[in-house]
PDB file of N, CA and C in Angstrom:
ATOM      1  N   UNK A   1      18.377  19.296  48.630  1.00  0.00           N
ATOM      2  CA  UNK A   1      19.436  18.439  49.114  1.00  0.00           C
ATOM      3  C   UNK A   1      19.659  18.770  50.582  1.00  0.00           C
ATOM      4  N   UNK A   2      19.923  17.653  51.468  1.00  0.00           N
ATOM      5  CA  UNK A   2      20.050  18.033  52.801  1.00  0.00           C
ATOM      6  C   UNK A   2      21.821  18.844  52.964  1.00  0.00           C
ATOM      7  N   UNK A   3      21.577  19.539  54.234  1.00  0.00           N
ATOM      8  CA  UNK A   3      22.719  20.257  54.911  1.00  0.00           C
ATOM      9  C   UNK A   3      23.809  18.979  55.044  1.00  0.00           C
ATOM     10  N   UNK A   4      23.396  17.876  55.182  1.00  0.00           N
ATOM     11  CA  UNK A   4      24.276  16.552  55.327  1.00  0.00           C
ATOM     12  C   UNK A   4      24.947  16.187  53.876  1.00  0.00           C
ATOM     13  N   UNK A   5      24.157  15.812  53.414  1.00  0.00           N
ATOM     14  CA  UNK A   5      24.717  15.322  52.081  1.00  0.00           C
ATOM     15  C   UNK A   5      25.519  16.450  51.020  1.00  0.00           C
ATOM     16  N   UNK A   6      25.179  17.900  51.557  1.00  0.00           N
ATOM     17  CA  UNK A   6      26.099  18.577  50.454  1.00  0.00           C
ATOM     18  C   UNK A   6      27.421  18.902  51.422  1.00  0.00           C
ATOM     19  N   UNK A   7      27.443  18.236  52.609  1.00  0.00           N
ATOM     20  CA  UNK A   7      28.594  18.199  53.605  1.00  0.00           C
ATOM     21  C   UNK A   7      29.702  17.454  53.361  1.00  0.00           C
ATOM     22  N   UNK A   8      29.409  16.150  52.693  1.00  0.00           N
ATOM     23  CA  UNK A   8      30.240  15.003  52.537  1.00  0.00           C
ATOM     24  C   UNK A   8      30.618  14.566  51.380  1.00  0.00           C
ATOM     25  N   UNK A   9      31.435  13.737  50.716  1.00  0.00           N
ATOM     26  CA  UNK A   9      31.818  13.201  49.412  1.00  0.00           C
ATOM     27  C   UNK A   9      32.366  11.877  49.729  1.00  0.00           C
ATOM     28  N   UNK A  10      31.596  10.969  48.979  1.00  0.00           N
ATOM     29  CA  UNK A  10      32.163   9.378  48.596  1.00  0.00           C
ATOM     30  C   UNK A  10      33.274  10.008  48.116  1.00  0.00           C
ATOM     31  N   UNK A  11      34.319   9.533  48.326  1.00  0.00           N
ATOM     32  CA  UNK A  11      36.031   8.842  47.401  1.00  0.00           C
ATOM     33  C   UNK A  11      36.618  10.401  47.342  1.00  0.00           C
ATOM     34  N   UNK A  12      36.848  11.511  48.150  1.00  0.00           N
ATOM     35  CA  UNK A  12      37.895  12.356  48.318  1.00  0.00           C
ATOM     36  C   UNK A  12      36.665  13.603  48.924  1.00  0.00           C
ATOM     37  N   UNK A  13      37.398  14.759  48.447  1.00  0.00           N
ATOM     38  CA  UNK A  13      37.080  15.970  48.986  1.00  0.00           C
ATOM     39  C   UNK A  13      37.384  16.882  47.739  1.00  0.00           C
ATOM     40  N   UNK A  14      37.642  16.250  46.415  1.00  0.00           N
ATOM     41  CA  UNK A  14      38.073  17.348  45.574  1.00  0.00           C
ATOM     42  C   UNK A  14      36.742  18.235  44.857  1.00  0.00           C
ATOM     43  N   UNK A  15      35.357  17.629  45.744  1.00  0.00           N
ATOM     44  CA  UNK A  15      34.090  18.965  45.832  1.00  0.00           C
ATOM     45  C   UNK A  15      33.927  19.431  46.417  1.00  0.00           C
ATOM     46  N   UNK A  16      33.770  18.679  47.604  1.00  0.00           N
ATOM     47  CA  UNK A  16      32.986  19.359  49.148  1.00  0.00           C
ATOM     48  C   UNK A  16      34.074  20.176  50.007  1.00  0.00           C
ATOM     49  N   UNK A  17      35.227  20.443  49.041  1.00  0.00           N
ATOM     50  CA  UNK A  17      36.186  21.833  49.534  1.00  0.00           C
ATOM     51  C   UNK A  17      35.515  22.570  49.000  1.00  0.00           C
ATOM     52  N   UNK A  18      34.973  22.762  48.076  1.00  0.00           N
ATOM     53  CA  UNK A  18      34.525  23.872  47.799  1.00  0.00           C
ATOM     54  C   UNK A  18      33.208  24.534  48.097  1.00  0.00           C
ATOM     55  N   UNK A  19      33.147  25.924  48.128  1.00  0.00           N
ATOM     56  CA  UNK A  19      32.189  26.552  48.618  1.00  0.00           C
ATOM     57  C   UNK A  19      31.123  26.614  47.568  1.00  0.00           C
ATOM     58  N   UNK A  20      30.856  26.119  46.406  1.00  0.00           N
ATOM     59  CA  UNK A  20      29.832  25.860  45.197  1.00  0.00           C
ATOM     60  C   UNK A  20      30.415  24.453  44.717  1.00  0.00           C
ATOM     61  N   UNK A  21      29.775  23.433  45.113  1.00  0.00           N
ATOM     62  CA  UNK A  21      29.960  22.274  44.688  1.00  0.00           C
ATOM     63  C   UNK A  21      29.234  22.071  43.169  1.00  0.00           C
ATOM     64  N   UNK A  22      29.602  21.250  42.125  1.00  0.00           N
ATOM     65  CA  UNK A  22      29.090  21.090  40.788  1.00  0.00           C
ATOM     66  C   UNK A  22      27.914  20.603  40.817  1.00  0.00           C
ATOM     67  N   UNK A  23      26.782  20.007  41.338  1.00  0.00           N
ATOM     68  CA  UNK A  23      25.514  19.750  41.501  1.00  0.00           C
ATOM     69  C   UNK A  23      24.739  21.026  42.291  1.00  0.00           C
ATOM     70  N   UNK A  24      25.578  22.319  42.709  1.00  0.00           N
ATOM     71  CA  UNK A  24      24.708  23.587  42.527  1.00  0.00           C
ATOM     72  C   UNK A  24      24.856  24.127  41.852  1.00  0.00           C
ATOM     73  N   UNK A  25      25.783  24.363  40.881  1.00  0.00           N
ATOM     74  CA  UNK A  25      25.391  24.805  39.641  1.00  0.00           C
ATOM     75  C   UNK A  25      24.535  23.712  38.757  1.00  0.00           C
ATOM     76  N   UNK A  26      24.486  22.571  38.588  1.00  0.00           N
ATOM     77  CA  UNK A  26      23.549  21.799  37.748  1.00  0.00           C
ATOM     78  C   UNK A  26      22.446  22.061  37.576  1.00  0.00           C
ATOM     79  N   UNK A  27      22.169  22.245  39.658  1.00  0.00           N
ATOM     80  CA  UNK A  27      20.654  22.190  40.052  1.00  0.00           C
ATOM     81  C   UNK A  27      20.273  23.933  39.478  1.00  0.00           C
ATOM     82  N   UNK A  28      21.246  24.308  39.857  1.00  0.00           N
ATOM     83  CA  UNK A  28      20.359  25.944  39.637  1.00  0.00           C
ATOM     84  C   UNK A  28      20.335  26.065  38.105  1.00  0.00           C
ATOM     85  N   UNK A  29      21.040  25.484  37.013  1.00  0.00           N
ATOM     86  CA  UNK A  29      21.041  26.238  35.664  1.00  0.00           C
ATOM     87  C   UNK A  29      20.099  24.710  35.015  1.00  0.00           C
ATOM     88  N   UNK A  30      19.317  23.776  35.983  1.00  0.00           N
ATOM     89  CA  UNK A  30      19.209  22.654  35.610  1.00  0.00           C
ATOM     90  C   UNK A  30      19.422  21.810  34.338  1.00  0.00           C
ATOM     91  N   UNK A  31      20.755  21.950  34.556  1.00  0.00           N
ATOM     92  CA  UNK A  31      21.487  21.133  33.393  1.00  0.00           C
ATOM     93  C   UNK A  31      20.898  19.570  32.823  1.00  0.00           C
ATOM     94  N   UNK A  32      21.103  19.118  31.992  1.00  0.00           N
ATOM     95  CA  UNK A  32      21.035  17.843  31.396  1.00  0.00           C
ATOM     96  C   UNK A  32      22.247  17.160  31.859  1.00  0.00           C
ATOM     97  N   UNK A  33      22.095  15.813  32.385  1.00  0.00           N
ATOM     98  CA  UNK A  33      23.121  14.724  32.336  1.00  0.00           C
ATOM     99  C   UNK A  33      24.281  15.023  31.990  1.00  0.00           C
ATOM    100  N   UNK A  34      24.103  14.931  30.456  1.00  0.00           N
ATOM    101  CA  UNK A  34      26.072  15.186  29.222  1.00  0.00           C
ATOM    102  C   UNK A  34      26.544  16.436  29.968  1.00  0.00           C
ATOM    103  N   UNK A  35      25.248  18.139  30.103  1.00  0.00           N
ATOM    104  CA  UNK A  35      25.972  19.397  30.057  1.00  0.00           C
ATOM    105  C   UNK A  35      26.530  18.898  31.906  1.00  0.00           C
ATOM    106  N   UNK A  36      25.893  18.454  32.693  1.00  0.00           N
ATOM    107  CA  UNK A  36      26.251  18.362  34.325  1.00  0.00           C
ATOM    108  C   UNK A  36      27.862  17.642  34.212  1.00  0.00           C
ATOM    109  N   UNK A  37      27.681  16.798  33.554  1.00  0.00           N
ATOM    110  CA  UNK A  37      29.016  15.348  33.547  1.00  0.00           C
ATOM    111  C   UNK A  37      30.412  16.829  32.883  1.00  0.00           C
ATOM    112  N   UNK A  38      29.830  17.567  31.809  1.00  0.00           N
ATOM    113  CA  UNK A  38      30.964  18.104  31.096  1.00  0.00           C
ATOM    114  C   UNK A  38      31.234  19.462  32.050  1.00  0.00           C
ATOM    115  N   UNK A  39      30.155  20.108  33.221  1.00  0.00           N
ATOM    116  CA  UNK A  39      30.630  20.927  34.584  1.00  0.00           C
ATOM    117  C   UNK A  39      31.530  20.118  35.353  1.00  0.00           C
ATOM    118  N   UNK A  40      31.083  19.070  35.884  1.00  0.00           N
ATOM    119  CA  UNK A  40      31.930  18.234  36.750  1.00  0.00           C
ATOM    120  C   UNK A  40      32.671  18.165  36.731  1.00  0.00           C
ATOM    121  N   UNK A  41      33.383  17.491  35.702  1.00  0.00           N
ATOM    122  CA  UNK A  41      34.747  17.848  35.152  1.00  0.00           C
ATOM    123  C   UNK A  41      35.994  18.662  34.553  1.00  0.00           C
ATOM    124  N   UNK A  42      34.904  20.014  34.362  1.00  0.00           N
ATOM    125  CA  UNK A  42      35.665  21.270  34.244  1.00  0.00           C
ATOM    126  C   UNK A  42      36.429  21.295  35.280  1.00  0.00           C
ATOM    127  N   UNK A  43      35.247  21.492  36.392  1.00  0.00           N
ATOM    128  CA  UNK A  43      35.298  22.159  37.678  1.00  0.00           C
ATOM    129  C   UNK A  43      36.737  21.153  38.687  1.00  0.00           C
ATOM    130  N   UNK A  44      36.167  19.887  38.302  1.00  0.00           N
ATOM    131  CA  UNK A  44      37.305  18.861  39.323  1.00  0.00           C
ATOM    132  C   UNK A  44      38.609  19.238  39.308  1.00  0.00           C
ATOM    133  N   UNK A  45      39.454  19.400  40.776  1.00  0.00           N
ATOM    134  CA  UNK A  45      40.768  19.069  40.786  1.00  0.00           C
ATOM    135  C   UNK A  45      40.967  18.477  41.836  1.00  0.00           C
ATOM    136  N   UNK A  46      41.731  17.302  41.317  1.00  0.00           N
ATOM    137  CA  UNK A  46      41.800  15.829  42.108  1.00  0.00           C
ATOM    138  C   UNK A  46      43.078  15.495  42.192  1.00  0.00           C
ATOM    139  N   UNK A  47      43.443  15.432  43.396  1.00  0.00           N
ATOM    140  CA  UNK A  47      45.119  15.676  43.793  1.00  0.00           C
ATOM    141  C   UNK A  47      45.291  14.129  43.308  1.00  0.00           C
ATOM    142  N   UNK A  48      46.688  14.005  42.429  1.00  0.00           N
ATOM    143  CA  UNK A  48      46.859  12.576  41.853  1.00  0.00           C
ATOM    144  C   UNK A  48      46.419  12.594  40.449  1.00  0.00           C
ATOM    145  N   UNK A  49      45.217  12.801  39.928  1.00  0.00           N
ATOM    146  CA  UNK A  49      44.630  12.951  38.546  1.00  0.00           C
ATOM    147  C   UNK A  49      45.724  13.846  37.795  1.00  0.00           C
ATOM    148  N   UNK A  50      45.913  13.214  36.652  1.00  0.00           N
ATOM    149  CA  UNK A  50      46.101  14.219  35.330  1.00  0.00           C
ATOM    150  C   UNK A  50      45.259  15.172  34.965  1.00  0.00           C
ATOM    151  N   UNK A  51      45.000  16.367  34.942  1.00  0.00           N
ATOM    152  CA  UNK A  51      44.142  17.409  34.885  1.00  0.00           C
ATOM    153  C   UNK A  51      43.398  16.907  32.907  1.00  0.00           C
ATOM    154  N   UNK A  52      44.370  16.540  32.403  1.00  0.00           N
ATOM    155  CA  UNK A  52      43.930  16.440  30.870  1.00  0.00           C
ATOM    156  C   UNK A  52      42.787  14.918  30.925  1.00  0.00           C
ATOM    157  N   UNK A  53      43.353  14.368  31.640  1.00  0.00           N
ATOM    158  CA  UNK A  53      41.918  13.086  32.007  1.00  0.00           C
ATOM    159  C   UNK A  53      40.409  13.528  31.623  1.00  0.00           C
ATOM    160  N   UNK A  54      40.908  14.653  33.187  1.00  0.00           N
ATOM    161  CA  UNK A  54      39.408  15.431  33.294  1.00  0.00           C
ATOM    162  C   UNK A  54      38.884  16.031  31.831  1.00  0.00           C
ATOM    163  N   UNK A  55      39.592  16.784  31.717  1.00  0.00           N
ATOM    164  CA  UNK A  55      39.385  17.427  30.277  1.00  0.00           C
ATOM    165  C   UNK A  55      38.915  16.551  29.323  1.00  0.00           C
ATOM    166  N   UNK A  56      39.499  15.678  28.952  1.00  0.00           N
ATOM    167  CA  UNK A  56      38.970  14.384  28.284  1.00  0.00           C
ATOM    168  C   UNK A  56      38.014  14.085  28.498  1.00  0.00           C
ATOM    169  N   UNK A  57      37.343  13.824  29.569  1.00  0.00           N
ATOM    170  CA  UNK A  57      35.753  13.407  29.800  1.00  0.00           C
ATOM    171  C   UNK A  57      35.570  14.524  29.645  1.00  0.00           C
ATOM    172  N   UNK A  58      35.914  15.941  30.289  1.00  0.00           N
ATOM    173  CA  UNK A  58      34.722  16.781  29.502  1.00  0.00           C
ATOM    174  C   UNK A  58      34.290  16.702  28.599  1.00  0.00           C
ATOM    175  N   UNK A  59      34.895  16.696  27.168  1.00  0.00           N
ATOM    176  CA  UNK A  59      35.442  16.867  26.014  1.00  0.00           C
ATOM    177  C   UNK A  59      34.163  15.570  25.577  1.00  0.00           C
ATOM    178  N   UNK A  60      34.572  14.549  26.057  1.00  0.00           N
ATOM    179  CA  UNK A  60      33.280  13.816  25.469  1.00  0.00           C
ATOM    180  C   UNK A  60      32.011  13.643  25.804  1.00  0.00           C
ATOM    181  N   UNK A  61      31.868  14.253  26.827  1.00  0.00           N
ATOM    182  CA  UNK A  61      30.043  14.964  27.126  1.00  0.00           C
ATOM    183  C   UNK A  61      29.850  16.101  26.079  1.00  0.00           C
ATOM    184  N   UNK A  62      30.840  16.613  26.042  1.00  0.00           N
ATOM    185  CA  UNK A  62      30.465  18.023  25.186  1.00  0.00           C
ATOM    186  C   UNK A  62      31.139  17.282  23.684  1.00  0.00           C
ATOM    187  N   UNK A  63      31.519  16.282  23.307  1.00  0.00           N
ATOM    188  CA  UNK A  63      30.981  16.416  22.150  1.00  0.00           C
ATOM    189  C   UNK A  63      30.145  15.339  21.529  1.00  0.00           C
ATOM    190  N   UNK A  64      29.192  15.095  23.129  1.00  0.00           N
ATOM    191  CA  UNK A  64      27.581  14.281  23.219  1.00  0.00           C
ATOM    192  C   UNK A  64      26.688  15.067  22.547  1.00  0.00           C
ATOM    193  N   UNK A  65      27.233  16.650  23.466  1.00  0.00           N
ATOM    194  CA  UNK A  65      26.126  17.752  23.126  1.00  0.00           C
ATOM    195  C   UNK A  65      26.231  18.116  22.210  1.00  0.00           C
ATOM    196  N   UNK A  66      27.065  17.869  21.269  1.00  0.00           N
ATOM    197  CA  UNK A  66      27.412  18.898  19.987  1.00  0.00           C
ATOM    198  C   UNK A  66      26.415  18.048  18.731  1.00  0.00           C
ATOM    199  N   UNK A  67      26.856  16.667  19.412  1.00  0.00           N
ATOM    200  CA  UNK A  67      26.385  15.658  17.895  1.00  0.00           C
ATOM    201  C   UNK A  67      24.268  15.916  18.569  1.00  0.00           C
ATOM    202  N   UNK A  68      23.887  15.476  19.525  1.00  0.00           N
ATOM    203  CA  UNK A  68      22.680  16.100  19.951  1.00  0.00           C
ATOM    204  C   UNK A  68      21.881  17.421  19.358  1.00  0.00           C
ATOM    205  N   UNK A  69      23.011  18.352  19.622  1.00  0.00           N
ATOM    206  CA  UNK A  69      22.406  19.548  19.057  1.00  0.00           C
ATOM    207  C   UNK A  69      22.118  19.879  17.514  1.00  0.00           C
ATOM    208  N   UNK A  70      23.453  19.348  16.673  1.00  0.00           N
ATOM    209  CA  UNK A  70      23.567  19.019  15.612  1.00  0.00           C
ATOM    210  C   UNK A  70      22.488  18.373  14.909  1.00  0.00           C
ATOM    211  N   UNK A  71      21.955  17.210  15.423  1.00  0.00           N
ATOM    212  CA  UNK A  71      21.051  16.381  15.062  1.00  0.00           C
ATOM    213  C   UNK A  71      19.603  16.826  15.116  1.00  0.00           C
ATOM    214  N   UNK A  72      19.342  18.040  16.283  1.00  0.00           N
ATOM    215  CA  UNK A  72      18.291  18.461  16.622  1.00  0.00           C
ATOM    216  C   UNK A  72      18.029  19.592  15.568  1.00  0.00           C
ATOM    217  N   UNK A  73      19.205  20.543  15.316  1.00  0.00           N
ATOM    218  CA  UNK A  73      19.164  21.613  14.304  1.00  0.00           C
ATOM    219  C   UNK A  73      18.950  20.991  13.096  1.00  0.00           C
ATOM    220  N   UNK A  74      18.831  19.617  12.321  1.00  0.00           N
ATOM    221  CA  UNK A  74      19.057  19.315  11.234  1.00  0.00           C
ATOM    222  C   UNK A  74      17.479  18.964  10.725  1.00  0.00           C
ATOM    223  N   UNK A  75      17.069  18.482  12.160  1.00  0.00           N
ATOM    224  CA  UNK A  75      15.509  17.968  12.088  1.00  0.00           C
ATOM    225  C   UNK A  75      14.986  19.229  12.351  1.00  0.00           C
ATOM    226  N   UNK A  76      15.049  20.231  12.831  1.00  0.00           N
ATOM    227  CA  UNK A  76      14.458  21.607  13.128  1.00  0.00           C
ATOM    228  C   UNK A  76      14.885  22.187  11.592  1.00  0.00           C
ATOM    229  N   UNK A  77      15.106  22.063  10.837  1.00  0.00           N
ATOM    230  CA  UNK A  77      15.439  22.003   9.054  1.00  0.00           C
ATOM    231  C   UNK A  77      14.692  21.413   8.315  1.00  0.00           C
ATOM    232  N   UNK A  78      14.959  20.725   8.283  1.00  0.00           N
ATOM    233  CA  UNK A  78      13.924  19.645   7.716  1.00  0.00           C
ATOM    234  C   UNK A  78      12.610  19.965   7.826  1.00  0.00           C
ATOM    235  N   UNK A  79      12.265  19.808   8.999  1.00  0.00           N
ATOM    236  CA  UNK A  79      10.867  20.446   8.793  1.00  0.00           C
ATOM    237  C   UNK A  79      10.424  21.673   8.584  1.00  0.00           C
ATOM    238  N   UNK A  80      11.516  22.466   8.874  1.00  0.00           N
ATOM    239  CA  UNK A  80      11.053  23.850   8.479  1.00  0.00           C
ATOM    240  C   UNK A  80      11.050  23.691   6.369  1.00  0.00           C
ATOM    241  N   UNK A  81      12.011  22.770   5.867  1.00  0.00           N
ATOM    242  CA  UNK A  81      11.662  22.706   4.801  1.00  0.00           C
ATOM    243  C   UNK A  81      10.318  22.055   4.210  1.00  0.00           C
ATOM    244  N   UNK A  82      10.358  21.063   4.794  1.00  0.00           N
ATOM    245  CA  UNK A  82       8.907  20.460   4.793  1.00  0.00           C
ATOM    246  C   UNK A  82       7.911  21.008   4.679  1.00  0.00           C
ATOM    247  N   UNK A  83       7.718  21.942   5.994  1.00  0.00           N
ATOM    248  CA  UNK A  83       6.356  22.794   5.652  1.00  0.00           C
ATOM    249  C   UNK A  83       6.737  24.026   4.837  1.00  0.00           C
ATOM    250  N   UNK A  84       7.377  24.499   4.727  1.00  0.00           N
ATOM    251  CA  UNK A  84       7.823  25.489   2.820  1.00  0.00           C
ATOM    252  C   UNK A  84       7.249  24.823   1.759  1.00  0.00           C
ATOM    253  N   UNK A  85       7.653  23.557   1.816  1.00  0.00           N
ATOM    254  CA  UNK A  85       7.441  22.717   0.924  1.00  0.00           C
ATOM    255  C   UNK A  85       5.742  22.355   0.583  1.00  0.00           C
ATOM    256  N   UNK A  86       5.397  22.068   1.519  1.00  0.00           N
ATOM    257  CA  UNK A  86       3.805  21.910   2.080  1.00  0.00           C
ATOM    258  C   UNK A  86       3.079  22.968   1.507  1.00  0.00           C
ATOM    259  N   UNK A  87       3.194  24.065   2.113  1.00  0.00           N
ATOM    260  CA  UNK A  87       2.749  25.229   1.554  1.00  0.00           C
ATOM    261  C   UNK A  87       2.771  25.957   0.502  1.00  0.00           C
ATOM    262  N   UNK A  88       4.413  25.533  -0.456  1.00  0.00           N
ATOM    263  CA  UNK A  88       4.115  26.194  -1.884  1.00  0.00           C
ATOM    264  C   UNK A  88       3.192  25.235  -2.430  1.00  0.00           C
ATOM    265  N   UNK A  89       3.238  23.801  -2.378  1.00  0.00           N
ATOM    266  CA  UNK A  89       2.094  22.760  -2.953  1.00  0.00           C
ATOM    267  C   UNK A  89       0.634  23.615  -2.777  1.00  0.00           C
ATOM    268  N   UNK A  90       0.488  23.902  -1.860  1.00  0.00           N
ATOM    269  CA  UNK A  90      -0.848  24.089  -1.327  1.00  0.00           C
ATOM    270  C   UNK A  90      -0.690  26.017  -2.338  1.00  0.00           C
ATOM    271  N   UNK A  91      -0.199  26.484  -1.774  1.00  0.00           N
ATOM    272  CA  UNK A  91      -0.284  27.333  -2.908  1.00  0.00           C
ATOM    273  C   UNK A  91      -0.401  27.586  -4.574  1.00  0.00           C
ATOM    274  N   UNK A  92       0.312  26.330  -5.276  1.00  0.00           N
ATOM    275  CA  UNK A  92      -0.085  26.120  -6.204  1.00  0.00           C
ATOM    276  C   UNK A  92      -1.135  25.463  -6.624  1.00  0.00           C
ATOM    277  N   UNK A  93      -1.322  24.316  -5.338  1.00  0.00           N
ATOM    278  CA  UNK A  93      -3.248  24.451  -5.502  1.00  0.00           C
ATOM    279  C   UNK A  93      -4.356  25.111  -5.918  1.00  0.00           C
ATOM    280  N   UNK A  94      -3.749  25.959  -5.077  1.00  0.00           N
ATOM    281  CA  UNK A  94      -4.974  26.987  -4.515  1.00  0.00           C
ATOM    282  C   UNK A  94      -5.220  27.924  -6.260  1.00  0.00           C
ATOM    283  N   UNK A  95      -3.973  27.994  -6.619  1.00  0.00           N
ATOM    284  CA  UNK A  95      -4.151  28.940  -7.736  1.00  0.00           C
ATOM    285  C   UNK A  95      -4.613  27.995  -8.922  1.00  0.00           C
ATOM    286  N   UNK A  96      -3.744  26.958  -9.110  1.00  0.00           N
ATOM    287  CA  UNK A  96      -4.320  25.707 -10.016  1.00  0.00           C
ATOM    288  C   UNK A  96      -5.732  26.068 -10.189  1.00  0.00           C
ATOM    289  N   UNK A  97      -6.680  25.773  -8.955  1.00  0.00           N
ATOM    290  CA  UNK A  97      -7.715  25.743  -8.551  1.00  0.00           C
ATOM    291  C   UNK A  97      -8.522  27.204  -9.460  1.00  0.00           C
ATOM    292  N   UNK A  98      -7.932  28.320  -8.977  1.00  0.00           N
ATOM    293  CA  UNK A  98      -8.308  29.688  -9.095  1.00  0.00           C
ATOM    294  C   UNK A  98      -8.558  29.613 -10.246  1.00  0.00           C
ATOM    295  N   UNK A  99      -7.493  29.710 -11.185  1.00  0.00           N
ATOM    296  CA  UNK A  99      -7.245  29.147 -12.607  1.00  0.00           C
ATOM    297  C   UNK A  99      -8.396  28.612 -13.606  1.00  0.00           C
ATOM    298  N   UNK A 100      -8.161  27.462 -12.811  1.00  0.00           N
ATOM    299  CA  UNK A 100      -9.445  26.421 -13.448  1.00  0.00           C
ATOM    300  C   UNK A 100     -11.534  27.162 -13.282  1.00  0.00           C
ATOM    301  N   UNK A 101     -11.179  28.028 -12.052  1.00  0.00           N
ATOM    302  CA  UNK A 101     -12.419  28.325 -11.893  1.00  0.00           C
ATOM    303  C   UNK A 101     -12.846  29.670 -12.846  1.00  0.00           C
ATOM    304  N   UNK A 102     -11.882  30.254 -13.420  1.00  0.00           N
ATOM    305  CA  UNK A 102     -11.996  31.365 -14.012  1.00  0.00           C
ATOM    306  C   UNK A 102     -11.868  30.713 -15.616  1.00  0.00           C
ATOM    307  N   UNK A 103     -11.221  29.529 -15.848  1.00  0.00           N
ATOM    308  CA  UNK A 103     -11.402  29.522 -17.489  1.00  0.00           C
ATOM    309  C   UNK A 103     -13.190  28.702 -17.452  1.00  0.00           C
ATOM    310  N   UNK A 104     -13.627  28.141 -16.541  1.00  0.00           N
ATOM    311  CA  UNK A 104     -15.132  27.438 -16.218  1.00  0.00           C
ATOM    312  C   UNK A 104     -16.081  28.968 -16.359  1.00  0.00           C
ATOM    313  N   UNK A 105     -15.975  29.962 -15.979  1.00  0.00           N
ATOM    314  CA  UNK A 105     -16.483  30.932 -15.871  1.00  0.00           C
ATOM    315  C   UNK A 105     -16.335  31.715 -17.306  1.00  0.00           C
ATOM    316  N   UNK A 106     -15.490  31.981 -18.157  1.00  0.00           N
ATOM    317  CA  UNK A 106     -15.108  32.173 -19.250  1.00  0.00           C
ATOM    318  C   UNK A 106     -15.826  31.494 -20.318  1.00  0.00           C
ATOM    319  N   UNK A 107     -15.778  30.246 -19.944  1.00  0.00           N
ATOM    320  CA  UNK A 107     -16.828  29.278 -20.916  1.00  0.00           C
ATOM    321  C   UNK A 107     -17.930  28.900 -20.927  1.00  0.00           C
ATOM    322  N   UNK A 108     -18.504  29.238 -19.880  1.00  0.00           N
ATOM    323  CA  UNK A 108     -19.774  29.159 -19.374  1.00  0.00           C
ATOM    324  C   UNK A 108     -20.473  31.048 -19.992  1.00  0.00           C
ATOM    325  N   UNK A 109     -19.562  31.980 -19.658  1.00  0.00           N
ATOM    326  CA  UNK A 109     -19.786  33.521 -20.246  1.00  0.00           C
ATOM    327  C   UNK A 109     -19.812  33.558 -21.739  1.00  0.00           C
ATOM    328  N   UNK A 110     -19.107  32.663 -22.224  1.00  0.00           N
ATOM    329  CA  UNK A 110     -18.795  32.770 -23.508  1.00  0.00           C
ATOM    330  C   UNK A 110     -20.198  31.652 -24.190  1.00  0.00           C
ATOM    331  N   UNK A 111     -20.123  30.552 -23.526  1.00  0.00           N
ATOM    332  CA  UNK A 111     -21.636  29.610 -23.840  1.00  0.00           C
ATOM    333  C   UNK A 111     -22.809  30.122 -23.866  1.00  0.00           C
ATOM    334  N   UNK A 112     -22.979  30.973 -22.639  1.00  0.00           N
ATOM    335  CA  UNK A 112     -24.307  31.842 -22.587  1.00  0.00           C
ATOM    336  C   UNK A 112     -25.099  32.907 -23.113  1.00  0.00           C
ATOM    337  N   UNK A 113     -23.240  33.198 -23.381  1.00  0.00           N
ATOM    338  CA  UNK A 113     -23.524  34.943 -24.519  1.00  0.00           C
ATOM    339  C   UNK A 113     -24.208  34.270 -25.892  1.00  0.00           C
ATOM    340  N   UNK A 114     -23.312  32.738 -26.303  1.00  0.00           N
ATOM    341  CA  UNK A 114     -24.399  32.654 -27.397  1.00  0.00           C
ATOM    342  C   UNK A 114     -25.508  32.178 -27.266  1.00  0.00           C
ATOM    343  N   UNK A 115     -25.655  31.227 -26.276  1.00  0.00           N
ATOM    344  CA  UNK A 115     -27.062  30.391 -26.474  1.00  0.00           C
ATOM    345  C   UNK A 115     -28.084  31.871 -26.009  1.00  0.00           C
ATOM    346  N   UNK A 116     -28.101  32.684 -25.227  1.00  0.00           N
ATOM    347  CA  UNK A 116     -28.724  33.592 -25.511  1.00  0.00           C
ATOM    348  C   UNK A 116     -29.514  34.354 -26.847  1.00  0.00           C
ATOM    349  N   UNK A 117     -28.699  34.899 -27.272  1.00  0.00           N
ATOM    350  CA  UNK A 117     -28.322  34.910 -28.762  1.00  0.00           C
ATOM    351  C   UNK A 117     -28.769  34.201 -30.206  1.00  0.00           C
ATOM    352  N   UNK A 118     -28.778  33.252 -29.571  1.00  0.00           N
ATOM    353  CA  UNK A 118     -30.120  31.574 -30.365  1.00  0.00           C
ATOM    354  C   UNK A 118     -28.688  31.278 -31.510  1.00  0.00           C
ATOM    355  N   UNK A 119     -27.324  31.899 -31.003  1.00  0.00           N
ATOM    356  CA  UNK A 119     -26.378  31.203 -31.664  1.00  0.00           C
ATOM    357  C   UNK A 119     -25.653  30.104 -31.507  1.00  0.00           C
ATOM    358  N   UNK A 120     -26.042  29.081 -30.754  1.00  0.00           N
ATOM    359  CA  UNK A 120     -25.708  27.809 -30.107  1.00  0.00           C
ATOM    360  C   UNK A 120     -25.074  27.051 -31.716  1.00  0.00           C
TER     361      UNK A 120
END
């Protein structure tokens, strides 16, 4: 950002008084949109404004982020059940499988012992 533009403010001064304006913290912790909008408004004091305004828009960026995060943890679930899920299948495959190859082996041991034998 130029030396100019972090000098000045469209429609007051209730940033560019300050010595850390809210788009350097954004930029440095590079926030998302909702988390930047819900700094902004922490941070604002705007001679004339109701301070609870502000708060209010915070309040509904942050609880953008909540239903977001929420939604993200639920699908980060899900699939973690999914593949649990995936994998005991495949595990009971596998043994299904095991299973089946050992009673084939059994009957085939047990077939051979007699036809050997000339007891067929």
């Amino acid at each position: 950002m130029s030396e100019k533009t972090q000098r000045y403010q469209v429609g007051g001064d209730h940033y560019s008084r300050h010595k850390i304006q809210p788009w350097d913290i954004i930029r440095e912790y590079g926030l998302n949109f909702w988390e930047g909008n819900a700094v902004k408004y922490l941070v604002r004091r705007k001679p004339g404004v109701v301070r609870v305004e502000d708060l209010k828009k915070a309040r509904h960026y942050l609880d953008e982020l909540i239903a977001q995060e929420e939604a993200k943890a639920a699908t980060e679930l899900l699939a973690r059940k999914t593949l649990t899920a995936a994998r005991e299948a495949m595990r009971a495959e596998l043994e299904s499988d095991e299973l089946a190859r050992k009673e084939r082996m059994v009957k085939a041991s047990f077939y051979w012992g007699h036809h050997s034998e000339g007891q067929v």
